[in-house]
PDB file of N, CA and C in Angstrom:
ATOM      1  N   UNK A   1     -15.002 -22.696   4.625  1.00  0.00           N
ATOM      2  CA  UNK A   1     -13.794 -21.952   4.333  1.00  0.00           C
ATOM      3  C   UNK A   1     -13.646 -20.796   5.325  1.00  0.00           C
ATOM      4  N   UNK A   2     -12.080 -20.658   5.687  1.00  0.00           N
ATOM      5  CA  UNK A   2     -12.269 -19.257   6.506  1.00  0.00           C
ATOM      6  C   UNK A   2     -12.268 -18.174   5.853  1.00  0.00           C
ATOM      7  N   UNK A   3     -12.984 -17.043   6.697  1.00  0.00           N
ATOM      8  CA  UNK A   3     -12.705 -15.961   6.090  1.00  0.00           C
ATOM      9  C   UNK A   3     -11.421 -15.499   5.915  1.00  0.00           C
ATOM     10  N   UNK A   4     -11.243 -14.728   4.825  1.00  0.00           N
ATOM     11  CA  UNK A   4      -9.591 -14.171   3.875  1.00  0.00           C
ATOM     12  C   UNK A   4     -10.184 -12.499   3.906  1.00  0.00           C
ATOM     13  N   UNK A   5      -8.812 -12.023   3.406  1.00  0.00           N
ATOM     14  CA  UNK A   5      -9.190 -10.563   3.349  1.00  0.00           C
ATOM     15  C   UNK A   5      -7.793 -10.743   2.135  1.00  0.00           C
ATOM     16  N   UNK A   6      -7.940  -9.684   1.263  1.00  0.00           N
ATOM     17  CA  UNK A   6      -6.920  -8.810   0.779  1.00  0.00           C
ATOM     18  C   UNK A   6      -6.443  -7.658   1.640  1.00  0.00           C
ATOM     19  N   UNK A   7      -5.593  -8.190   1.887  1.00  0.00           N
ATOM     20  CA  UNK A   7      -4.693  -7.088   3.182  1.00  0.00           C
ATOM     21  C   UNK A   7      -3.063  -5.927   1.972  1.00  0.00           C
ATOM     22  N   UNK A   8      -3.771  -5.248   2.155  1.00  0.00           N
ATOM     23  CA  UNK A   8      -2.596  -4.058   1.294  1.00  0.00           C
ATOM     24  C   UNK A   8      -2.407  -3.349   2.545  1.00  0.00           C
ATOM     25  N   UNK A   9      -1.318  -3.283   1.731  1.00  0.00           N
ATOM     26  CA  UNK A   9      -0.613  -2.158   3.318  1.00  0.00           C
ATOM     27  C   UNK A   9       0.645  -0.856   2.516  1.00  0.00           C
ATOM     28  N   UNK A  10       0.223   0.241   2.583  1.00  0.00           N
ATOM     29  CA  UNK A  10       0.660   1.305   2.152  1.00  0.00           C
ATOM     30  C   UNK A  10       1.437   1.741   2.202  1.00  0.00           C
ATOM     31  N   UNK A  11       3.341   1.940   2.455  1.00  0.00           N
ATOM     32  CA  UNK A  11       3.905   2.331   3.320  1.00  0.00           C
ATOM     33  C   UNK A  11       5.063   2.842   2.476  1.00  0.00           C
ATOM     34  N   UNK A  12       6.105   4.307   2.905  1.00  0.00           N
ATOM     35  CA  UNK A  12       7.000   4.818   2.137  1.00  0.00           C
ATOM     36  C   UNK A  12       7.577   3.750   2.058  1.00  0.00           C
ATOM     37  N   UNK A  13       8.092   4.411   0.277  1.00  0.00           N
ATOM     38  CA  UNK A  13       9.129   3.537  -0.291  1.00  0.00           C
ATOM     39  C   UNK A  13      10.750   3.057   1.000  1.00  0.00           C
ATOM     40  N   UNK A  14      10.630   3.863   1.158  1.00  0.00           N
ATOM     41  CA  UNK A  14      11.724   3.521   2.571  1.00  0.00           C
ATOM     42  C   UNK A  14      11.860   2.289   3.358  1.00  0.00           C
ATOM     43  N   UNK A  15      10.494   2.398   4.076  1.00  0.00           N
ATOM     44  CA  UNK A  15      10.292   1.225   4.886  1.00  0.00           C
ATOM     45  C   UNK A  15       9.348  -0.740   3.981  1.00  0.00           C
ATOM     46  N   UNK A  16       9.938  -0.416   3.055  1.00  0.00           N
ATOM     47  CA  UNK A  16       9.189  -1.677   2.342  1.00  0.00           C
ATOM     48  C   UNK A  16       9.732  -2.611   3.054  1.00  0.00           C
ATOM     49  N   UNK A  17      11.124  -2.818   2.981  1.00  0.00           N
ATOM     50  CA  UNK A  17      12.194  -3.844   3.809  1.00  0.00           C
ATOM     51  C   UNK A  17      10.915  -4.299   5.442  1.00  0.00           C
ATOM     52  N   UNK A  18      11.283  -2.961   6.053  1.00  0.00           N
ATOM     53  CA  UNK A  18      10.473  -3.681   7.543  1.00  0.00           C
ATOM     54  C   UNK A  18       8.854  -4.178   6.865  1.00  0.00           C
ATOM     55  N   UNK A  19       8.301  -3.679   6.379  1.00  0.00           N
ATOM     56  CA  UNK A  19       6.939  -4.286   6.397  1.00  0.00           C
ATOM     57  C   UNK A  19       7.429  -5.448   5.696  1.00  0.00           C
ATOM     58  N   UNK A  20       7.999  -5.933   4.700  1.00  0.00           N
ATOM     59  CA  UNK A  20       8.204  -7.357   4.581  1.00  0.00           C
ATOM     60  C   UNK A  20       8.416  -8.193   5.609  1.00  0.00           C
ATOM     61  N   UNK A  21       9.686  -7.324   6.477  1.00  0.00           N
ATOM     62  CA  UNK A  21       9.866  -8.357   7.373  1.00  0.00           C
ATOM     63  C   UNK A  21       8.609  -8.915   8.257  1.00  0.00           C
ATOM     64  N   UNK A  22       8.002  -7.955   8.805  1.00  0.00           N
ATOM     65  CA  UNK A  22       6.570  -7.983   9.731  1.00  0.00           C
ATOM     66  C   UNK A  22       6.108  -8.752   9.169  1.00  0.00           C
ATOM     67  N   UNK A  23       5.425  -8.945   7.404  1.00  0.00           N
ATOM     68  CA  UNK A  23       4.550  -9.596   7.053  1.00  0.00           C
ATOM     69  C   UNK A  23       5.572 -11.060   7.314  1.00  0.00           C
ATOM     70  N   UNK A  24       6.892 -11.921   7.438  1.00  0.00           N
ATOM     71  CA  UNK A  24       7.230 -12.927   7.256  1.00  0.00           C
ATOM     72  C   UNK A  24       7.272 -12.914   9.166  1.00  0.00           C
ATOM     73  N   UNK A  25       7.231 -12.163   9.741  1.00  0.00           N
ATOM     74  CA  UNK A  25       7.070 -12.804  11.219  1.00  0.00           C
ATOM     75  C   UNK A  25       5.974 -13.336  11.883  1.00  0.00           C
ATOM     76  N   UNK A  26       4.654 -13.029  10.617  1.00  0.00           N
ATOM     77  CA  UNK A  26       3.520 -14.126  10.964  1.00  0.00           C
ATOM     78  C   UNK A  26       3.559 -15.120  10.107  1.00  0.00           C
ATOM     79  N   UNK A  27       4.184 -15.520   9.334  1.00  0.00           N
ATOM     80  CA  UNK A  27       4.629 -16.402   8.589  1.00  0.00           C
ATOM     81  C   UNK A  27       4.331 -16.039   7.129  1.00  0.00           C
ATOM     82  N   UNK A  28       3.887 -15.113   6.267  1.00  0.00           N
ATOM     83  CA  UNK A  28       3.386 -14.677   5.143  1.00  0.00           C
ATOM     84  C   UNK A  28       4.736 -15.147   4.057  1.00  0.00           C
ATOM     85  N   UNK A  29       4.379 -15.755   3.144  1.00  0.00           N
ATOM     86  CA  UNK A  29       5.419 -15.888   2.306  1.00  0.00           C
ATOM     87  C   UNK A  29       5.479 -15.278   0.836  1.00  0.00           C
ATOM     88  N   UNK A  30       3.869 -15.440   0.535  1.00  0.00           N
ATOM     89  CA  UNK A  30       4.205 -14.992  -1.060  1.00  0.00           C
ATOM     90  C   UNK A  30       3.033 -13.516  -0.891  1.00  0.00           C
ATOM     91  N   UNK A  31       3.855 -12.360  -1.274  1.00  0.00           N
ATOM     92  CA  UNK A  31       3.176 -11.227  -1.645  1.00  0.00           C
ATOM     93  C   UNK A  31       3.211 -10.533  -2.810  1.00  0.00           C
ATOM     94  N   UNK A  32       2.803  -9.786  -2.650  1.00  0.00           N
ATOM     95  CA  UNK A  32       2.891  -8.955  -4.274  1.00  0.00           C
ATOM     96  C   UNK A  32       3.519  -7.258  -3.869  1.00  0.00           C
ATOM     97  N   UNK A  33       4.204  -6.691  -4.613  1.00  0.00           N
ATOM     98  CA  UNK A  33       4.538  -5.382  -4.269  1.00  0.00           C
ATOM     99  C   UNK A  33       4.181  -4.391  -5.723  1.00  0.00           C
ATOM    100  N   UNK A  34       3.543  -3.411  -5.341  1.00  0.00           N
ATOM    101  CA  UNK A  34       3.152  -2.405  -6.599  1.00  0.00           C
ATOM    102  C   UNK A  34       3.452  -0.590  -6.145  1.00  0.00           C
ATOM    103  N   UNK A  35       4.649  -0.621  -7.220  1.00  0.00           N
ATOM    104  CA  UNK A  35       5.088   1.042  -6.381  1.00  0.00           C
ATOM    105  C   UNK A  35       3.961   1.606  -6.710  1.00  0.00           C
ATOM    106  N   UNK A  36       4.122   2.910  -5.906  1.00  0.00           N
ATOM    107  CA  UNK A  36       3.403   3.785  -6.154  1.00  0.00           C
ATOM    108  C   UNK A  36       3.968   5.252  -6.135  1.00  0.00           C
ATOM    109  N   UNK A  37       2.813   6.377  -6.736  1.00  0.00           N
ATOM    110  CA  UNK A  37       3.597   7.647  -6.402  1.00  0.00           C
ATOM    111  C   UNK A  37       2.033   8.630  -6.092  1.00  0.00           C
ATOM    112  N   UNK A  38       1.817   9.102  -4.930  1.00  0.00           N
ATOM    113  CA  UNK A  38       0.937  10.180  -5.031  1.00  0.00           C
ATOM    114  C   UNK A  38       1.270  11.411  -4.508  1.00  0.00           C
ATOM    115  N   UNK A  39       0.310  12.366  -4.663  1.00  0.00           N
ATOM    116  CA  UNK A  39      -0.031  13.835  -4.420  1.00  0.00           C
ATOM    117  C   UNK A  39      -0.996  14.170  -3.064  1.00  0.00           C
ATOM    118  N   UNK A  40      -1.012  14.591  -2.576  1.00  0.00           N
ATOM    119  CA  UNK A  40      -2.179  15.016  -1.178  1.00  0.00           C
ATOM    120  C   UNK A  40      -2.722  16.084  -2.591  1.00  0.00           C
ATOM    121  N   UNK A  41      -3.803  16.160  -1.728  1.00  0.00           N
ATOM    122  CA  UNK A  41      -4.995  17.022  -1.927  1.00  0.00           C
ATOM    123  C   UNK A  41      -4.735  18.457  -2.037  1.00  0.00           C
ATOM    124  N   UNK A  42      -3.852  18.562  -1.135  1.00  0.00           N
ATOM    125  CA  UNK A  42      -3.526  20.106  -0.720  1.00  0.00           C
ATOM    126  C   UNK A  42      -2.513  20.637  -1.889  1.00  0.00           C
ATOM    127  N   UNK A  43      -1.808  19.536  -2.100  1.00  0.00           N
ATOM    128  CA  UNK A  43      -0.887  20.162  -2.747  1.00  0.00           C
ATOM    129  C   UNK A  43      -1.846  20.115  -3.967  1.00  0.00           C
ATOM    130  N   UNK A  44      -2.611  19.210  -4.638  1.00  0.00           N
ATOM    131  CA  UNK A  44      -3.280  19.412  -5.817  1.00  0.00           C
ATOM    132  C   UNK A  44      -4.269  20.584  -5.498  1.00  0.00           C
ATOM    133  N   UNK A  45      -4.966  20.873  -4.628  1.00  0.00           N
ATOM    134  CA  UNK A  45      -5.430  21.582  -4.932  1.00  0.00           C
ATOM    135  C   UNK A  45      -4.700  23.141  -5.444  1.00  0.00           C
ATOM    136  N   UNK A  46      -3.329  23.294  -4.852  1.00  0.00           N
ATOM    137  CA  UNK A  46      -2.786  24.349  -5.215  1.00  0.00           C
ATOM    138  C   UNK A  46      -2.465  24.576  -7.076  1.00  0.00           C
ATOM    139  N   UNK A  47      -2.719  23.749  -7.603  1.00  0.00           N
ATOM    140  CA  UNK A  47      -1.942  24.019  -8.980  1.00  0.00           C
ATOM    141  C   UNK A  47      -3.552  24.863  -9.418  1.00  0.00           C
ATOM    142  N   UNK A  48      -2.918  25.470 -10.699  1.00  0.00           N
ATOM    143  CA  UNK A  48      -3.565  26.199 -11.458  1.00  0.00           C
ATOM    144  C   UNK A  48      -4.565  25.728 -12.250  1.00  0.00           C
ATOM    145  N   UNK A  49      -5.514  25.931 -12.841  1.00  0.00           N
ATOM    146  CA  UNK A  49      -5.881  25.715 -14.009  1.00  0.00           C
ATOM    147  C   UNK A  49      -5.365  25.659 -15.377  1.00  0.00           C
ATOM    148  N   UNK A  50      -4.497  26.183 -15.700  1.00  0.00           N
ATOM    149  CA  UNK A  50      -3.086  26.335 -16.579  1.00  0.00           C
ATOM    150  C   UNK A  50      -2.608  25.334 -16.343  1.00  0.00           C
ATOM    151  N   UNK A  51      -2.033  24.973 -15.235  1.00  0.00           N
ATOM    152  CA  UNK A  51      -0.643  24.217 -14.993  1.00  0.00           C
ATOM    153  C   UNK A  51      -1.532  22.549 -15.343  1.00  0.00           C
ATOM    154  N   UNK A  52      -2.793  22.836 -15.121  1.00  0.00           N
ATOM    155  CA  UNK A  52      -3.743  21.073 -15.177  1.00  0.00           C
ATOM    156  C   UNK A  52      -3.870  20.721 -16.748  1.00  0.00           C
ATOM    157  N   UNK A  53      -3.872  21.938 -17.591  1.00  0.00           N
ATOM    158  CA  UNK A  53      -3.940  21.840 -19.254  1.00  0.00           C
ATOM    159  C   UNK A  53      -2.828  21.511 -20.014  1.00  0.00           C
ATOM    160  N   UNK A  54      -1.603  21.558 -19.142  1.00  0.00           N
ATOM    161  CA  UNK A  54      -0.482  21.183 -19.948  1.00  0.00           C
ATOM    162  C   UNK A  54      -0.290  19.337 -19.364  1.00  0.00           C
ATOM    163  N   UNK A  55      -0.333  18.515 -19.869  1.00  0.00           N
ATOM    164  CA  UNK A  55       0.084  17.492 -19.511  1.00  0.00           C
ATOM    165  C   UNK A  55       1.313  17.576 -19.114  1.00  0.00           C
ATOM    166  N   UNK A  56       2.378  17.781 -19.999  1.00  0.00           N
ATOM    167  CA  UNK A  56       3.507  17.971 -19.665  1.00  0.00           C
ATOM    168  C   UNK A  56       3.743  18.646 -18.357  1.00  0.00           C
ATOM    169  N   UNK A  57       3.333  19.695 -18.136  1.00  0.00           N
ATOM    170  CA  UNK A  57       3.191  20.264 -16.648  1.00  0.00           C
ATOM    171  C   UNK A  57       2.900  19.802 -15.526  1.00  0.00           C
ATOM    172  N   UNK A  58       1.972  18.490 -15.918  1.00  0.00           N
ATOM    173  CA  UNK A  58       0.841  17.923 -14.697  1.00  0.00           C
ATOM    174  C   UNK A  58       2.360  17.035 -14.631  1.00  0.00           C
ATOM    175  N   UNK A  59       2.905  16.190 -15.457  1.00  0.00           N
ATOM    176  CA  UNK A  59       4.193  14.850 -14.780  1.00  0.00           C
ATOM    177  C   UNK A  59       5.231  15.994 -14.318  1.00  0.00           C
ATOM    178  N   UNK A  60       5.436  16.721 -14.727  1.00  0.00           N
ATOM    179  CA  UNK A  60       6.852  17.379 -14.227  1.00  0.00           C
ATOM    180  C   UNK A  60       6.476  17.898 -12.363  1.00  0.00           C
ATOM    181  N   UNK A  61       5.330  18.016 -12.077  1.00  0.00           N
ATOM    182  CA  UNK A  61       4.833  18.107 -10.731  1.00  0.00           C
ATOM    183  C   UNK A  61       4.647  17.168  -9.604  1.00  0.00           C
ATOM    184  N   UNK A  62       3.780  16.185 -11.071  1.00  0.00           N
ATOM    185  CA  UNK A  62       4.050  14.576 -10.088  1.00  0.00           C
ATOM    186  C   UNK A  62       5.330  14.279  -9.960  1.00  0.00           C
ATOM    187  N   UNK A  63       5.881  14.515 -10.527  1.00  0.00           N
ATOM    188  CA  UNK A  63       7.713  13.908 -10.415  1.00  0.00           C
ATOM    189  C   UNK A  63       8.277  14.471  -9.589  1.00  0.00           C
ATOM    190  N   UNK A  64       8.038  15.692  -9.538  1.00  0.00           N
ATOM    191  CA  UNK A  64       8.488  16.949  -7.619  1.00  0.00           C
ATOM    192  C   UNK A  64       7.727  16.959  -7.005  1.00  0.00           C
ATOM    193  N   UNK A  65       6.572  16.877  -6.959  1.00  0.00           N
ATOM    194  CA  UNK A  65       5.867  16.733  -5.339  1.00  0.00           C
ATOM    195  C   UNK A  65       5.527  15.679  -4.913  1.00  0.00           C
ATOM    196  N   UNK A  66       5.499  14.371  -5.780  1.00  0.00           N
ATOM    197  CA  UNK A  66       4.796  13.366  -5.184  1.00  0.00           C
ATOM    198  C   UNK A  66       5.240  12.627  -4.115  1.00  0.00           C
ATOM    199  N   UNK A  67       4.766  11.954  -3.717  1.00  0.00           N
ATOM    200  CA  UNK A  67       5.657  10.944  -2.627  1.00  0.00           C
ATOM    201  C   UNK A  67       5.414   9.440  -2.858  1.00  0.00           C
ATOM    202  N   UNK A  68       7.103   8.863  -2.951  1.00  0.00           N
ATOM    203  CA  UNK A  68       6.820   7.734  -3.453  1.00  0.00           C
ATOM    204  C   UNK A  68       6.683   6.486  -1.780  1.00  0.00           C
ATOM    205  N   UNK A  69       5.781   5.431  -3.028  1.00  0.00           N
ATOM    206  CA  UNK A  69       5.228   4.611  -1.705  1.00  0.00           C
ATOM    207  C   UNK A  69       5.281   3.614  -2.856  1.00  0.00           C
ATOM    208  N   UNK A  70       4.946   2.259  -1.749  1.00  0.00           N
ATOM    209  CA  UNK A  70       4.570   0.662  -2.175  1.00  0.00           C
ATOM    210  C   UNK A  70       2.936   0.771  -1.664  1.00  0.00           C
ATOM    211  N   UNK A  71       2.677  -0.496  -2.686  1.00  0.00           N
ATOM    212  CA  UNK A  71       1.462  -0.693  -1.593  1.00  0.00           C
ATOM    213  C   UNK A  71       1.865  -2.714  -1.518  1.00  0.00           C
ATOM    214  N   UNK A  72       2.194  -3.220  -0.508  1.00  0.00           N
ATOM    215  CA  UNK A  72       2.641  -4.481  -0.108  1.00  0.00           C
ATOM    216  C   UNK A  72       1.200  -5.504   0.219  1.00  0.00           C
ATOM    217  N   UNK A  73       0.505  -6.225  -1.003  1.00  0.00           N
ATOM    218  CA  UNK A  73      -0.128  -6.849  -0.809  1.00  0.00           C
ATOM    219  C   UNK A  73      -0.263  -8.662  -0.937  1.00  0.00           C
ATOM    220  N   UNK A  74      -1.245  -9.283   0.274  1.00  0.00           N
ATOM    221  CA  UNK A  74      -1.044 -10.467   0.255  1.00  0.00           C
ATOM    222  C   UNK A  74      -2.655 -10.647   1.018  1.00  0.00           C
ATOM    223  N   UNK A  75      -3.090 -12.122   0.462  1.00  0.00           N
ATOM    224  CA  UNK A  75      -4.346 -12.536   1.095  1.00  0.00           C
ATOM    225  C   UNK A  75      -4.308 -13.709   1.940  1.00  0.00           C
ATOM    226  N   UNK A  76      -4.841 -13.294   3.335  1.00  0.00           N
ATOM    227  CA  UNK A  76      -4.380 -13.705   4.205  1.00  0.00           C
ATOM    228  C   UNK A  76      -6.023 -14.186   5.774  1.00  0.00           C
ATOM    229  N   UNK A  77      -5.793 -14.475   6.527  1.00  0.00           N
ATOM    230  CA  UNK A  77      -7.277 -14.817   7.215  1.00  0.00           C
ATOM    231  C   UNK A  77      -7.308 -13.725   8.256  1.00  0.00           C
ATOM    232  N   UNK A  78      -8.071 -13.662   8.397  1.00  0.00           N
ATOM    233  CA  UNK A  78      -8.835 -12.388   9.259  1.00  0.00           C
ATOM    234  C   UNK A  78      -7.800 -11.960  10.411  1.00  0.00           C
ATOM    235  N   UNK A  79      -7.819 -13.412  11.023  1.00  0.00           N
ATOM    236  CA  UNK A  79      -6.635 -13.584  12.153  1.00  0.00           C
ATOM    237  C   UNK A  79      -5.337 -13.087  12.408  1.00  0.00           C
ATOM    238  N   UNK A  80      -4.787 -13.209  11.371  1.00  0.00           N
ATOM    239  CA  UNK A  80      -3.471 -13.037  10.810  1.00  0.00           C
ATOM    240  C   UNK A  80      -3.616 -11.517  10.276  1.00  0.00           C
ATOM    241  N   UNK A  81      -4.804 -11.243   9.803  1.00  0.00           N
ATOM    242  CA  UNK A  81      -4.647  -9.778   9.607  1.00  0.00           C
ATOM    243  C   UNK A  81      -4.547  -8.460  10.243  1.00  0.00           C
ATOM    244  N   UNK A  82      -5.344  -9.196  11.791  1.00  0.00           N
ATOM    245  CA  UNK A  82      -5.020  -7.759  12.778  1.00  0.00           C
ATOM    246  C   UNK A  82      -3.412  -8.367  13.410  1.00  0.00           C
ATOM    247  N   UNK A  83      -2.910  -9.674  13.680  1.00  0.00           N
ATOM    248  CA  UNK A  83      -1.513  -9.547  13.911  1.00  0.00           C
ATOM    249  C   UNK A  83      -0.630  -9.123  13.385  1.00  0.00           C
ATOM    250  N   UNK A  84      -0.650  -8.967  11.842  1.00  0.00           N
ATOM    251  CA  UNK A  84       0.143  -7.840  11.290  1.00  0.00           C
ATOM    252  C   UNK A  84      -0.009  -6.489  11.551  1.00  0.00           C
ATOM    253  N   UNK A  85      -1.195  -6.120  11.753  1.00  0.00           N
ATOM    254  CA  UNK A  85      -1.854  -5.026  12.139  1.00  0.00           C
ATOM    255  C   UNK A  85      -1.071  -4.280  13.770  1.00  0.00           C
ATOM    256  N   UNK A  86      -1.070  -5.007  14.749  1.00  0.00           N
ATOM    257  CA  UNK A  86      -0.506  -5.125  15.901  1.00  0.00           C
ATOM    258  C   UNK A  86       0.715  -5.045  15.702  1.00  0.00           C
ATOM    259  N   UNK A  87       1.807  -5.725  15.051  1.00  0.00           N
ATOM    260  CA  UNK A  87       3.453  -5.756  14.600  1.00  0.00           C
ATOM    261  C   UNK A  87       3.490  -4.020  13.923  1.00  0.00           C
ATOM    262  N   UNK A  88       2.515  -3.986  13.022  1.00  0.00           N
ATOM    263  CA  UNK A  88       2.409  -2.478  12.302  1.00  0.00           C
ATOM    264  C   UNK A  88       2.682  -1.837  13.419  1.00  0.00           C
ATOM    265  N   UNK A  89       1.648  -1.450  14.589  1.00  0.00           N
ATOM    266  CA  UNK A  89       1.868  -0.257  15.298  1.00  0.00           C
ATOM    267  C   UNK A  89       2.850  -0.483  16.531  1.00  0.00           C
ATOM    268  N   UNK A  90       3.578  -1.505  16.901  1.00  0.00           N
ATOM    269  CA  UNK A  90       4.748  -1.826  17.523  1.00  0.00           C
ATOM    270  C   UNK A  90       6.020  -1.575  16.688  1.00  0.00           C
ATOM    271  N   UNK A  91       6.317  -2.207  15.229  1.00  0.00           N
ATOM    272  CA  UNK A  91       7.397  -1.977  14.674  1.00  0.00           C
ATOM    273  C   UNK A  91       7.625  -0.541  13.788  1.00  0.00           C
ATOM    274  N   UNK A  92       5.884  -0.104  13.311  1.00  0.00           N
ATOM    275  CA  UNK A  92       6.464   1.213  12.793  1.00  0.00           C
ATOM    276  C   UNK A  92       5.346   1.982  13.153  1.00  0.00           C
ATOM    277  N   UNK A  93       5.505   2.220  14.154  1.00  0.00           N
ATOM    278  CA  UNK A  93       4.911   2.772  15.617  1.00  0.00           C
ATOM    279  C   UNK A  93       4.877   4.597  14.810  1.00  0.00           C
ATOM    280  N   UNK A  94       6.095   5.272  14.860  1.00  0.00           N
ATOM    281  CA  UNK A  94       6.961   6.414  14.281  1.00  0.00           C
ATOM    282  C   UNK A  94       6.267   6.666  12.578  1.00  0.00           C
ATOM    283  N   UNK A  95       5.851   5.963  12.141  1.00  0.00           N
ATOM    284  CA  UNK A  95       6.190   5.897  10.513  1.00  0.00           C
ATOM    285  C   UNK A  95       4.514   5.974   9.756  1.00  0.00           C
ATOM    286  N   UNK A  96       5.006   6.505   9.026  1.00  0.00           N
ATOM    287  CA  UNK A  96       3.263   6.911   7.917  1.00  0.00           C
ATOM    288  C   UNK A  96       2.671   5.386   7.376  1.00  0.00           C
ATOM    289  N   UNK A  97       1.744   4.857   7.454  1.00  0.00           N
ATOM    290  CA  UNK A  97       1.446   3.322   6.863  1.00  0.00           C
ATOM    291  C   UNK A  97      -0.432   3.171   6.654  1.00  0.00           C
ATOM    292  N   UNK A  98      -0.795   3.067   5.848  1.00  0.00           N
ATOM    293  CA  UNK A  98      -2.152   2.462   6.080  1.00  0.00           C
ATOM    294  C   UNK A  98      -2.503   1.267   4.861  1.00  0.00           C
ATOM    295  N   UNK A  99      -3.320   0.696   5.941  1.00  0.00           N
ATOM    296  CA  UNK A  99      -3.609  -0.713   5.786  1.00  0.00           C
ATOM    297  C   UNK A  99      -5.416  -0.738   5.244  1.00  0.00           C
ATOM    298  N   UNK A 100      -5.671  -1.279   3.799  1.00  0.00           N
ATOM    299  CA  UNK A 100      -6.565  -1.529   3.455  1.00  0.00           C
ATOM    300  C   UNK A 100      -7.306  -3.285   3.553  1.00  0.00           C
ATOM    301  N   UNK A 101      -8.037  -3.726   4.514  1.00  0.00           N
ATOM    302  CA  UNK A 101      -8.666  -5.022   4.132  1.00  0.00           C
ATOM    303  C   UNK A 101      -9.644  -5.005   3.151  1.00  0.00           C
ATOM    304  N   UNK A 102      -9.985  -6.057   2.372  1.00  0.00           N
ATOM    305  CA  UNK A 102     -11.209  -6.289   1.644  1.00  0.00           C
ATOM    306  C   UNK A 102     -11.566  -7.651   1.689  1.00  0.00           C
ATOM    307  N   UNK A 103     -12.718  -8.406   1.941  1.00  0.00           N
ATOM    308  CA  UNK A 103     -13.224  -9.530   1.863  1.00  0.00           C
ATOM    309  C   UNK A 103     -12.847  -9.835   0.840  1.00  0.00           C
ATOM    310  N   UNK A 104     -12.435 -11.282   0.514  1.00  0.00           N
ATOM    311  CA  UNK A 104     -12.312 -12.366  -0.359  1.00  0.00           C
ATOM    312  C   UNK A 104     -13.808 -13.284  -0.559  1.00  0.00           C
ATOM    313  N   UNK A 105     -13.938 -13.250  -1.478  1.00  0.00           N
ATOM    314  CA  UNK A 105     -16.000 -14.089  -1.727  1.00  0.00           C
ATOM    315  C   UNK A 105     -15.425 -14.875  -2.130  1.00  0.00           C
ATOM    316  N   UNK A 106     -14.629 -15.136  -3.310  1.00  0.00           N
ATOM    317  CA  UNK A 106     -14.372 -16.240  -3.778  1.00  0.00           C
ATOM    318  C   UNK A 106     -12.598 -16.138  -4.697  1.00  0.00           C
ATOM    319  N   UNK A 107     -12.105 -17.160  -4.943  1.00  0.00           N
ATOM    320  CA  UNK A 107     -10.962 -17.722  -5.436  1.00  0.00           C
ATOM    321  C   UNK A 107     -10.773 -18.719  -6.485  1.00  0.00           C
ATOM    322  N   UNK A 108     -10.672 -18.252  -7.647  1.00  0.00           N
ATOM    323  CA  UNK A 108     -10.801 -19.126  -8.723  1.00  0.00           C
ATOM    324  C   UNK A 108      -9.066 -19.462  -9.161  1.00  0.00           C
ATOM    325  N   UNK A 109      -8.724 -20.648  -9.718  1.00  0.00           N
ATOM    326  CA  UNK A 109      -7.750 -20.774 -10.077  1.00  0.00           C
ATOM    327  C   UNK A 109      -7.694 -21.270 -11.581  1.00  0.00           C
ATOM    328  N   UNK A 110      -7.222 -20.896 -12.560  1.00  0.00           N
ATOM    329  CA  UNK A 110      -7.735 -21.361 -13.849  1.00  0.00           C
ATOM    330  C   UNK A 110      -6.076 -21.787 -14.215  1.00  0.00           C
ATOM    331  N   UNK A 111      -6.125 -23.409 -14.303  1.00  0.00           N
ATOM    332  CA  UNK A 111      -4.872 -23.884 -14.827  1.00  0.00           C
ATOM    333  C   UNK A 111      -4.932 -24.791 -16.121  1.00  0.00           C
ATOM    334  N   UNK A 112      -3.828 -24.027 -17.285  1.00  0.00           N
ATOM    335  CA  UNK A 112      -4.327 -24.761 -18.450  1.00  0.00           C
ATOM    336  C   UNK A 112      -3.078 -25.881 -18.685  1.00  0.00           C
TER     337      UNK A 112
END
């Protein structure tokens, strides 16, 4: 079997459109998309101790500071993973994106 990776790729909610496209110009067809919303560090580190005890406080912050993102994932062969990789820094050359691989060991399919 060849090696596979889980290839996620991180990128503002903005640019989901182009990284789809990228992922279908190596031929990728079926992916998965899971929004997301985070905080940097910096900015967490600025809140209070107060402001961390109110729950209510902690979403009303995530909801104004966070920054929303996808993370665009599909499993794919090693090969194919730095050519997306390559399209990445040609097509969004300009643009915030990171790309997580992880080995694939195994693939079970359970059909009832």
């Amino acid at each position: 079997m060849t090696e596979r990776v889980l290839f996620k790729l991180l990128v503002e909610e903005k640019n989901v459109g182009k990284a789809i496209n990228i992922m279908t110009l190596v031929g990728i067809t079926g992916f998965f998309l899971h929004k997301y919303r985070g905080i940097s560090l910096d900015k967490f580190k600025k809140l209070s101790k107060k402001d961390l005890e109110n729950i209510k406080k902690v979403y009303e912050i995530i909801d104004k500071e966070s920054n929303k993102a996808v993370i665009v994932g599909t499993v794919v062969r090693k090969e194919k993973a730095k050519k997306i990789e390559e399209l990445l820094k040609e097509k969004l050359g300009n643009e915030k994106w990171t790309v997580m691989k992880i080995p694939i060991l195994k693939v079970k399919v359970h059909r009832v």
